[in-house]
ModelCIF file with pLDDT and N, C-alpha, C, O atoms, coordinates in Angstrom:
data_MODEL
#
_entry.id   MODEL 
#
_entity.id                         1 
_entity.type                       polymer 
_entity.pdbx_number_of_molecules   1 
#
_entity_poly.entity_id                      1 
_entity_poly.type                           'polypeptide(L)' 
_entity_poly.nstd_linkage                   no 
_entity_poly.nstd_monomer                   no 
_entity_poly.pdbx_seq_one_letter_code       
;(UNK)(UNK)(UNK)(UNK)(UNK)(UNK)(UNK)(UNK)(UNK)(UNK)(UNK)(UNK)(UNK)(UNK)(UNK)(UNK)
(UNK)(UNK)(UNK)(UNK)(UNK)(UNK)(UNK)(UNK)(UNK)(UNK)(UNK)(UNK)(UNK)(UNK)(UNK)(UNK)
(UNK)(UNK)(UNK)(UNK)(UNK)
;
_entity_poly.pdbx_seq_one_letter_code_can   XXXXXXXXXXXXXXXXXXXXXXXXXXXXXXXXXXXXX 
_entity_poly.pdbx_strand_id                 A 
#
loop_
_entity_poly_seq.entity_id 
_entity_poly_seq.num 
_entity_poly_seq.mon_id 
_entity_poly_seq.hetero 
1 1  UNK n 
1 2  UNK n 
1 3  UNK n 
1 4  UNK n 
1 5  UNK n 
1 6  UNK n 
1 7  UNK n 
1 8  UNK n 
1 9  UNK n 
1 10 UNK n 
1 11 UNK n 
1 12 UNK n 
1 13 UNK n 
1 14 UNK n 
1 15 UNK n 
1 16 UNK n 
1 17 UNK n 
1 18 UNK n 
1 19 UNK n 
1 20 UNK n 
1 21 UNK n 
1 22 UNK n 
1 23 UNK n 
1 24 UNK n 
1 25 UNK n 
1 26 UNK n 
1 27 UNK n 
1 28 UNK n 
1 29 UNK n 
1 30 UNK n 
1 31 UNK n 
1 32 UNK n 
1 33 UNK n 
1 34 UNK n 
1 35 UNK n 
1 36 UNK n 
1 37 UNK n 
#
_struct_asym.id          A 
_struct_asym.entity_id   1 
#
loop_
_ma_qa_metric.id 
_ma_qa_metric.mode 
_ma_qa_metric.name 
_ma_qa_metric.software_group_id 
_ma_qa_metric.type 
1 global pLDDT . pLDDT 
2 local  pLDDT . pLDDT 
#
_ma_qa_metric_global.metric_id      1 
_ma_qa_metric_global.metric_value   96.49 
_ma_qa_metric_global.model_id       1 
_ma_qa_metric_global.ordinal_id     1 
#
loop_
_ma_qa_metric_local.label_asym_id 
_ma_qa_metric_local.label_comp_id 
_ma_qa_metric_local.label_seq_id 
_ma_qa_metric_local.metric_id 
_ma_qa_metric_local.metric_value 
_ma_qa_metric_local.model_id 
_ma_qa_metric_local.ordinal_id 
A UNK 1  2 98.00 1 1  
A UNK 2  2 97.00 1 2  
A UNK 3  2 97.00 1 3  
A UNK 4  2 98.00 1 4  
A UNK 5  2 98.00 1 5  
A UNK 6  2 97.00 1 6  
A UNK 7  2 98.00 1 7  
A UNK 8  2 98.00 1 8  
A UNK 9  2 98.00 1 9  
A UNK 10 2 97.00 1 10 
A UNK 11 2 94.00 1 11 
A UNK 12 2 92.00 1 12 
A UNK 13 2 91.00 1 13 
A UNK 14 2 89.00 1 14 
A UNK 15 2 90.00 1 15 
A UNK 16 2 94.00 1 16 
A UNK 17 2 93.00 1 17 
A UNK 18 2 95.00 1 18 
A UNK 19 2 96.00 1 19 
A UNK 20 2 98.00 1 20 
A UNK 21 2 98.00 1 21 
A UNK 22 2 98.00 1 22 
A UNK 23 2 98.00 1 23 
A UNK 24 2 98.00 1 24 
A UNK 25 2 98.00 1 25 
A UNK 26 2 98.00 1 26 
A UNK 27 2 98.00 1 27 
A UNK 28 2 97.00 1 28 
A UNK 29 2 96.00 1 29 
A UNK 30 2 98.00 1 30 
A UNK 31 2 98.00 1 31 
A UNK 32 2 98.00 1 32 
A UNK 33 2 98.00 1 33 
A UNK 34 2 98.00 1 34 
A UNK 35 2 98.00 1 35 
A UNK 36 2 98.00 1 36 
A UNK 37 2 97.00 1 37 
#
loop_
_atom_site.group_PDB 
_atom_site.id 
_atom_site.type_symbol 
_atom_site.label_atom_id 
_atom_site.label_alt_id 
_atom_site.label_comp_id 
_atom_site.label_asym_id 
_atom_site.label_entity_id 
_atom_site.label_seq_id 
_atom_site.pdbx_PDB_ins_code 
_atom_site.Cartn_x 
_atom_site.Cartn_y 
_atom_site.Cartn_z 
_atom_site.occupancy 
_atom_site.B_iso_or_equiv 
_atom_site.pdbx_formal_charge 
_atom_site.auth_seq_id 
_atom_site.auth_comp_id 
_atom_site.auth_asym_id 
_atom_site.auth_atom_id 
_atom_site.pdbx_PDB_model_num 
ATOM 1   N N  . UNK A 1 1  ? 151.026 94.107  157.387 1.00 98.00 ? 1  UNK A N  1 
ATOM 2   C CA . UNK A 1 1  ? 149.575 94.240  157.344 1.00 98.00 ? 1  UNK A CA 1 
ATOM 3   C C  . UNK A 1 1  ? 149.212 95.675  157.716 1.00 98.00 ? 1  UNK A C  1 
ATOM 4   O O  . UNK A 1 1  ? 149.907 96.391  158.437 1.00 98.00 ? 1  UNK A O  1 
ATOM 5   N N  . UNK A 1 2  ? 147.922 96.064  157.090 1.00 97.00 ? 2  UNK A N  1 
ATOM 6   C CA . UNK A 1 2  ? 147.463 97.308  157.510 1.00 97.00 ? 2  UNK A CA 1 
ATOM 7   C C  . UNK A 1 2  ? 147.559 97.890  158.737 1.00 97.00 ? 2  UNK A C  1 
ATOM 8   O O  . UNK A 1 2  ? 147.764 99.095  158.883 1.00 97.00 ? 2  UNK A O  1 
ATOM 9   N N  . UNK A 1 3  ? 147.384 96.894  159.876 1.00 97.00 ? 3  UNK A N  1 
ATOM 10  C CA . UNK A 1 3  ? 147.034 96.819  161.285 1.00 97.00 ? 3  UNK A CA 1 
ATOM 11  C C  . UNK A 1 3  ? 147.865 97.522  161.904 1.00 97.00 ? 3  UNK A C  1 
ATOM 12  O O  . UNK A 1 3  ? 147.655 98.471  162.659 1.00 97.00 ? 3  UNK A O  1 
ATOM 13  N N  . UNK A 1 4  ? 149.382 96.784  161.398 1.00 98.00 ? 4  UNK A N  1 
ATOM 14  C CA . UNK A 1 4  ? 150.238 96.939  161.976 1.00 98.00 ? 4  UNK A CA 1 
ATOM 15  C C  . UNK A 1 4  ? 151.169 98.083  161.335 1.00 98.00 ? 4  UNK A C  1 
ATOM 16  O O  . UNK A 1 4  ? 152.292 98.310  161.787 1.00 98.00 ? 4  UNK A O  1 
ATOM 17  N N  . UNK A 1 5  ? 150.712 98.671  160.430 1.00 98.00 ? 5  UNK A N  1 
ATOM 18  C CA . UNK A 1 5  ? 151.776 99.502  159.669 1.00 98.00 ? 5  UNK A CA 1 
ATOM 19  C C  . UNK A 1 5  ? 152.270 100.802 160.913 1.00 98.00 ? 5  UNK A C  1 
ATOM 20  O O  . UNK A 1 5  ? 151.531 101.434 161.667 1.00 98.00 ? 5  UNK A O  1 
ATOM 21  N N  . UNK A 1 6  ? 153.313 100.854 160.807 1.00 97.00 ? 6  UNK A N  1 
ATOM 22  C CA . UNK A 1 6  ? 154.067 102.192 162.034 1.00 97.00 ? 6  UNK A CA 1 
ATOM 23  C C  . UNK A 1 6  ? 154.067 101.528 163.223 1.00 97.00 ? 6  UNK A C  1 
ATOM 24  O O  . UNK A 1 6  ? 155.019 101.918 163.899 1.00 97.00 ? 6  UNK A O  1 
ATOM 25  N N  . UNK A 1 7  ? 153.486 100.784 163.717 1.00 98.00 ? 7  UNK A N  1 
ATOM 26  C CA . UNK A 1 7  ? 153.839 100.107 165.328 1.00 98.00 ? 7  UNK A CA 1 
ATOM 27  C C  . UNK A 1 7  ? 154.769 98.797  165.132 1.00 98.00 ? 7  UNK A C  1 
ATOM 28  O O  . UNK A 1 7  ? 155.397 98.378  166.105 1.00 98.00 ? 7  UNK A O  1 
ATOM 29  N N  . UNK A 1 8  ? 154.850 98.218  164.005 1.00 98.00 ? 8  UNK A N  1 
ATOM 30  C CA . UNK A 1 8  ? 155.691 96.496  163.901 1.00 98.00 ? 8  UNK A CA 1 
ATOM 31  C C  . UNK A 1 8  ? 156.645 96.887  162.909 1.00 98.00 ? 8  UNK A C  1 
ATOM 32  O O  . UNK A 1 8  ? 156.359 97.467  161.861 1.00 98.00 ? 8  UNK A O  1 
ATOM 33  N N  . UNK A 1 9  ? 158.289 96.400  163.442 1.00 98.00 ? 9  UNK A N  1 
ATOM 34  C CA . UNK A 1 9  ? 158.967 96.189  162.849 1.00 98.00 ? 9  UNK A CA 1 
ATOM 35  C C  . UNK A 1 9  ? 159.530 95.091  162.764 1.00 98.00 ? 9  UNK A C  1 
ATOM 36  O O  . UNK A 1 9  ? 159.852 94.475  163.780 1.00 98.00 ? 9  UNK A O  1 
ATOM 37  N N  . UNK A 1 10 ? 159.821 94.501  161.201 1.00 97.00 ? 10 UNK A N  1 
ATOM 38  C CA . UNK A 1 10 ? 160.548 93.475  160.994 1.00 97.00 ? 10 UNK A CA 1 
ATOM 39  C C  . UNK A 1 10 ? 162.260 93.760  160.460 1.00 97.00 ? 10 UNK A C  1 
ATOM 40  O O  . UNK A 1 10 ? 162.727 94.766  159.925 1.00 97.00 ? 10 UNK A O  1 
ATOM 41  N N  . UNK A 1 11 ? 162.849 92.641  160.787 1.00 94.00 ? 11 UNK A N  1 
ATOM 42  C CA . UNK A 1 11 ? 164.185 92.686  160.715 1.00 94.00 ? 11 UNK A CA 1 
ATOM 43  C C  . UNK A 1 11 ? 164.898 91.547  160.855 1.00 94.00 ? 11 UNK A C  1 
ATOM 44  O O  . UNK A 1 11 ? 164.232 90.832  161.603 1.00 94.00 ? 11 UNK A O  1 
ATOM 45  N N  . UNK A 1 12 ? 166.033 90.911  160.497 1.00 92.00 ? 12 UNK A N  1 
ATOM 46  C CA . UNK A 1 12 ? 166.521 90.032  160.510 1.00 92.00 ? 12 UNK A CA 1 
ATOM 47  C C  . UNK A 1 12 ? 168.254 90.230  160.519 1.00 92.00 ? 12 UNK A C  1 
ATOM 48  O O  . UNK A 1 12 ? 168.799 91.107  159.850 1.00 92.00 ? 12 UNK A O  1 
ATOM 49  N N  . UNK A 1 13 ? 169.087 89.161  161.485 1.00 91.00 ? 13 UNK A N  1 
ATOM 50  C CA . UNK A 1 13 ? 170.358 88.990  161.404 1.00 91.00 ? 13 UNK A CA 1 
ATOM 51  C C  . UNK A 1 13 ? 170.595 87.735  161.364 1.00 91.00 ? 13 UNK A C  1 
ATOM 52  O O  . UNK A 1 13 ? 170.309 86.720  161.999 1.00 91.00 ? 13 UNK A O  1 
ATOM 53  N N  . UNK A 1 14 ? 171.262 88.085  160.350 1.00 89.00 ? 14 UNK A N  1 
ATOM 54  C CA . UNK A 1 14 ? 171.902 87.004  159.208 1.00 89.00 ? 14 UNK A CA 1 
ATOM 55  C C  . UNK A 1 14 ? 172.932 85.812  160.374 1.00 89.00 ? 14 UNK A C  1 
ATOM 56  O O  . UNK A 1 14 ? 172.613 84.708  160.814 1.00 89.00 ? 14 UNK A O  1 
ATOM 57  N N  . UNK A 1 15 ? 174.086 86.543  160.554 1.00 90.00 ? 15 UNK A N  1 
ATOM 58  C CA . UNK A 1 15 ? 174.356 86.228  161.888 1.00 90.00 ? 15 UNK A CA 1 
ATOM 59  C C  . UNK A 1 15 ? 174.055 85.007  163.098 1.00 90.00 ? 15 UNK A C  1 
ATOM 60  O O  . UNK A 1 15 ? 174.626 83.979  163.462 1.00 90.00 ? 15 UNK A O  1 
ATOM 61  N N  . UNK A 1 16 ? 173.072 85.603  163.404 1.00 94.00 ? 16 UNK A N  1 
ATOM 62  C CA . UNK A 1 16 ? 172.174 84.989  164.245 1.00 94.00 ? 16 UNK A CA 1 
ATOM 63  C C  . UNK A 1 16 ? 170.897 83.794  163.966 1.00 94.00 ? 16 UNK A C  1 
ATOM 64  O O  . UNK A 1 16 ? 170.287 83.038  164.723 1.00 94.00 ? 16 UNK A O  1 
ATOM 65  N N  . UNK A 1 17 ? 170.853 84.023  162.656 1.00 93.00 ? 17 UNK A N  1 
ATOM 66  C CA . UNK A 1 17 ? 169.997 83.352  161.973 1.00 93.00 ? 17 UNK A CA 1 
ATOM 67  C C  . UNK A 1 17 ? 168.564 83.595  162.503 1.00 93.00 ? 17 UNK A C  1 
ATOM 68  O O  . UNK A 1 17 ? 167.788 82.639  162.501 1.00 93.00 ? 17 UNK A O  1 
ATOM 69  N N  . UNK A 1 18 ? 168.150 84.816  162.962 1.00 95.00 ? 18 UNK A N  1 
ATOM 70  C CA . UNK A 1 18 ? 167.210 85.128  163.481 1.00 95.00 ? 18 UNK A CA 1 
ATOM 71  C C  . UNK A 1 18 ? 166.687 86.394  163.029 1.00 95.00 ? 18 UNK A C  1 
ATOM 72  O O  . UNK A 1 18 ? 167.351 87.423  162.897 1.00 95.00 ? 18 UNK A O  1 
ATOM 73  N N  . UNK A 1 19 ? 165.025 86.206  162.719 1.00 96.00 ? 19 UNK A N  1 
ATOM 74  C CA . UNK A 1 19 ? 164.095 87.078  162.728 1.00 96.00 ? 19 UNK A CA 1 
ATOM 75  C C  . UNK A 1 19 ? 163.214 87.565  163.832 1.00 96.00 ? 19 UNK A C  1 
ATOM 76  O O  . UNK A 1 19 ? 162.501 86.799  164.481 1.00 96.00 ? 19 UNK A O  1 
ATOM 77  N N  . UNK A 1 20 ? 163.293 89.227  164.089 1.00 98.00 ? 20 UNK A N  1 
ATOM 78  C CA . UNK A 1 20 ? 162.705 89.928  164.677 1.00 98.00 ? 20 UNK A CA 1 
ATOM 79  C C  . UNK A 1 20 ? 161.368 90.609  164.420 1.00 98.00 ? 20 UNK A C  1 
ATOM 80  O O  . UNK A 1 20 ? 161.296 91.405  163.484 1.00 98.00 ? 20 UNK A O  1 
ATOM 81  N N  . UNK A 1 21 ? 160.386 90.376  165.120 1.00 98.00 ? 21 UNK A N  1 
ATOM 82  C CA . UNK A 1 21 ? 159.451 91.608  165.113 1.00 98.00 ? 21 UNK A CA 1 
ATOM 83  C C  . UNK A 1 21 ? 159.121 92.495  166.751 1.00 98.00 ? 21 UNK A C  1 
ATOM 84  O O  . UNK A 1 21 ? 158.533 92.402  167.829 1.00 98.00 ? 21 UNK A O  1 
ATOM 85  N N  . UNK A 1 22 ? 160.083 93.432  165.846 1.00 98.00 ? 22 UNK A N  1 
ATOM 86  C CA . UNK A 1 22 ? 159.226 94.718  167.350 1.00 98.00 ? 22 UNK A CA 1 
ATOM 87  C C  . UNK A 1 22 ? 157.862 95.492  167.021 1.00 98.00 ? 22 UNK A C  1 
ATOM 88  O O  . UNK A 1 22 ? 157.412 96.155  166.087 1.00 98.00 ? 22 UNK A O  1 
ATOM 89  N N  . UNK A 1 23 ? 157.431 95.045  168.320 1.00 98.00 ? 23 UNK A N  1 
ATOM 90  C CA . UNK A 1 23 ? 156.334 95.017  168.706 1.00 98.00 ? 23 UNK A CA 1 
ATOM 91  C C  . UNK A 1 23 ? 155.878 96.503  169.418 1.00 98.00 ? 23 UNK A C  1 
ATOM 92  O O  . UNK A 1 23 ? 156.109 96.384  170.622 1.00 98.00 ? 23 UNK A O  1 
ATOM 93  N N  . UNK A 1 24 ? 155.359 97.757  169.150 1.00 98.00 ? 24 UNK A N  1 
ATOM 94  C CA . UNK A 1 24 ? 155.397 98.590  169.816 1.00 98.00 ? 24 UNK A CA 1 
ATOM 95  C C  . UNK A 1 24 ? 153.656 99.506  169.554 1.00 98.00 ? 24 UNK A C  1 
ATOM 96  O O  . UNK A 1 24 ? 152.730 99.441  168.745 1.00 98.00 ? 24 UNK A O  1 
ATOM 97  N N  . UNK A 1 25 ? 153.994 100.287 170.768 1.00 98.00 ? 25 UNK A N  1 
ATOM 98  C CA . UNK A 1 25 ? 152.081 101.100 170.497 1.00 98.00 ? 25 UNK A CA 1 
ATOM 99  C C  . UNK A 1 25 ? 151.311 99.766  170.977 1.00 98.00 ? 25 UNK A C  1 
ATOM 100 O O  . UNK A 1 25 ? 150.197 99.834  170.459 1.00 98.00 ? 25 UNK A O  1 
ATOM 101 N N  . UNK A 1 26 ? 151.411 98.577  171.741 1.00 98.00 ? 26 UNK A N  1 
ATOM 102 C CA . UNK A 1 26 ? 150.665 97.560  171.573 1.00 98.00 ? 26 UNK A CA 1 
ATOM 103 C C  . UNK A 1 26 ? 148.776 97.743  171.658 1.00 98.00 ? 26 UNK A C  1 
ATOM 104 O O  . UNK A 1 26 ? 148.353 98.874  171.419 1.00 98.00 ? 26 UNK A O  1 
ATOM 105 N N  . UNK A 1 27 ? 148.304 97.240  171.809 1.00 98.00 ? 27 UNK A N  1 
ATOM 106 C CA . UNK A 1 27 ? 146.477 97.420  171.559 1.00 98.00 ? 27 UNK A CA 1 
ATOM 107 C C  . UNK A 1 27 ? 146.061 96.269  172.160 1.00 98.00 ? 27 UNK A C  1 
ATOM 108 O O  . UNK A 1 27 ? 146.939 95.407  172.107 1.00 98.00 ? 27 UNK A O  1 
ATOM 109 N N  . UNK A 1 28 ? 145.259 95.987  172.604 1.00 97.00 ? 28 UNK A N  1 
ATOM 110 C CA . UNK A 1 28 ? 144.414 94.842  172.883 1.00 97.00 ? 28 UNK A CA 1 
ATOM 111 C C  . UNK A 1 28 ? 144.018 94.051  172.412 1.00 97.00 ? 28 UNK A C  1 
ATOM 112 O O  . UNK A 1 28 ? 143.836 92.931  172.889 1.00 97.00 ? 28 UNK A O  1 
ATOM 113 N N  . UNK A 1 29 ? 143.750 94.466  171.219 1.00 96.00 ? 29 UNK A N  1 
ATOM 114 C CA . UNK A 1 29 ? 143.373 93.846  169.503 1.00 96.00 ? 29 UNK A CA 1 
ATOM 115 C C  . UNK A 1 29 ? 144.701 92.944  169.138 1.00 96.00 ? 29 UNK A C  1 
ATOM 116 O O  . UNK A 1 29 ? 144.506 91.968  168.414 1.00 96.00 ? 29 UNK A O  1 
ATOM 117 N N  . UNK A 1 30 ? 145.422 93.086  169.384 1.00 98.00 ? 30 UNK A N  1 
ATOM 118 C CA . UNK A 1 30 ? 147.188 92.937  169.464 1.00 98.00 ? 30 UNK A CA 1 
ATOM 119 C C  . UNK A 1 30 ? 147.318 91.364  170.033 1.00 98.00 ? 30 UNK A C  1 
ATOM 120 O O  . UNK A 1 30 ? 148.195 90.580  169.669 1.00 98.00 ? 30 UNK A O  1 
ATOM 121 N N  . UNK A 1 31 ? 146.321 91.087  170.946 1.00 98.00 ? 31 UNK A N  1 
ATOM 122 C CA . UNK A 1 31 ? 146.240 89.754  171.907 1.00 98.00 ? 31 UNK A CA 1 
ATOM 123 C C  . UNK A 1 31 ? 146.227 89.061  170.598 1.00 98.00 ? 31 UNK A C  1 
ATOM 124 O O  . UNK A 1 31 ? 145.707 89.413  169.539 1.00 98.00 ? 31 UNK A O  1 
ATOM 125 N N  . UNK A 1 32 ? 147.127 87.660  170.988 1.00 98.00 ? 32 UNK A N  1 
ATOM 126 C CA . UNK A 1 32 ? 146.903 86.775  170.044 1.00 98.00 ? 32 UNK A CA 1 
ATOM 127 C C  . UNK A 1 32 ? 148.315 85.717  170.155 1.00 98.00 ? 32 UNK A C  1 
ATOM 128 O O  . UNK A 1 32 ? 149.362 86.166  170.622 1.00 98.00 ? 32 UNK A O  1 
ATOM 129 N N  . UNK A 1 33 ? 148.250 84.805  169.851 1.00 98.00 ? 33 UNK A N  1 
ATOM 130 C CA . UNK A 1 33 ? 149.440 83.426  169.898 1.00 98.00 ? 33 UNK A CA 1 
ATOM 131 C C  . UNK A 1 33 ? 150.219 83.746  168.050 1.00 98.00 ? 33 UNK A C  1 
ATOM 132 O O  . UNK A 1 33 ? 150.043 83.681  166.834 1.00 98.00 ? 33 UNK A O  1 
ATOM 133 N N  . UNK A 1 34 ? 150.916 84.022  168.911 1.00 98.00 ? 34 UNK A N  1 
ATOM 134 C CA . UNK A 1 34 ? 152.224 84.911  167.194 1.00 98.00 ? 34 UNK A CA 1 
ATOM 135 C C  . UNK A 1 34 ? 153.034 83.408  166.899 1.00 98.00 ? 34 UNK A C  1 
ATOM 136 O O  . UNK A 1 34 ? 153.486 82.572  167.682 1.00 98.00 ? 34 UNK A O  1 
ATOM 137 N N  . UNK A 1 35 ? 153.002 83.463  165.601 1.00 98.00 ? 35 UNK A N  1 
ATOM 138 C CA . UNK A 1 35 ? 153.810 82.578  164.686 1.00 98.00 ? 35 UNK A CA 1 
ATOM 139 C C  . UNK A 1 35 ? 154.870 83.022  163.950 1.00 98.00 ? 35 UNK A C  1 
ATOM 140 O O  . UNK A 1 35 ? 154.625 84.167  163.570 1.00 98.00 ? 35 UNK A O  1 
ATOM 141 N N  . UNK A 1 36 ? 156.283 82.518  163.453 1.00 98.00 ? 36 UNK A N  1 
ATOM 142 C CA . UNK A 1 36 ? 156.777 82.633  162.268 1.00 98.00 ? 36 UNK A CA 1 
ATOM 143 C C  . UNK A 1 36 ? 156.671 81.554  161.584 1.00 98.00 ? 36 UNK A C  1 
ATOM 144 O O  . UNK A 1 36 ? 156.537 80.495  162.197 1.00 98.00 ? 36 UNK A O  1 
ATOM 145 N N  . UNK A 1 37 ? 156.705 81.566  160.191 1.00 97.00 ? 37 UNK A N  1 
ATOM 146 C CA . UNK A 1 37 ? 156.339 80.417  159.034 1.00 97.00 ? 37 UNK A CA 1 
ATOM 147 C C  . UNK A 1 37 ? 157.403 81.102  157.912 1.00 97.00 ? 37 UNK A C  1 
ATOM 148 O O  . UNK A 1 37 ? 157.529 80.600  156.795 1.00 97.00 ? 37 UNK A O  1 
#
């Protein structure tokens, strides 16, 4: 998303069977109950 472009990275290991988002620069605006789908 726009919002987040340069502060959120996504990534994933295969591995692990797990998806990452780093979270960085956070904001206040930022508050919120995070999902993956």
């Amino acid at each position: 998303a726009d919002s987040v472009k340069g502060r959120f990275t996504i990534s994933r290991d295969n591995a692990k069977n797990t998806v990452y988002l780093q979270t960085n620069s956070l904001k206040p605006e930022d508050t919120a109950l995070y999902y993956c789908a």
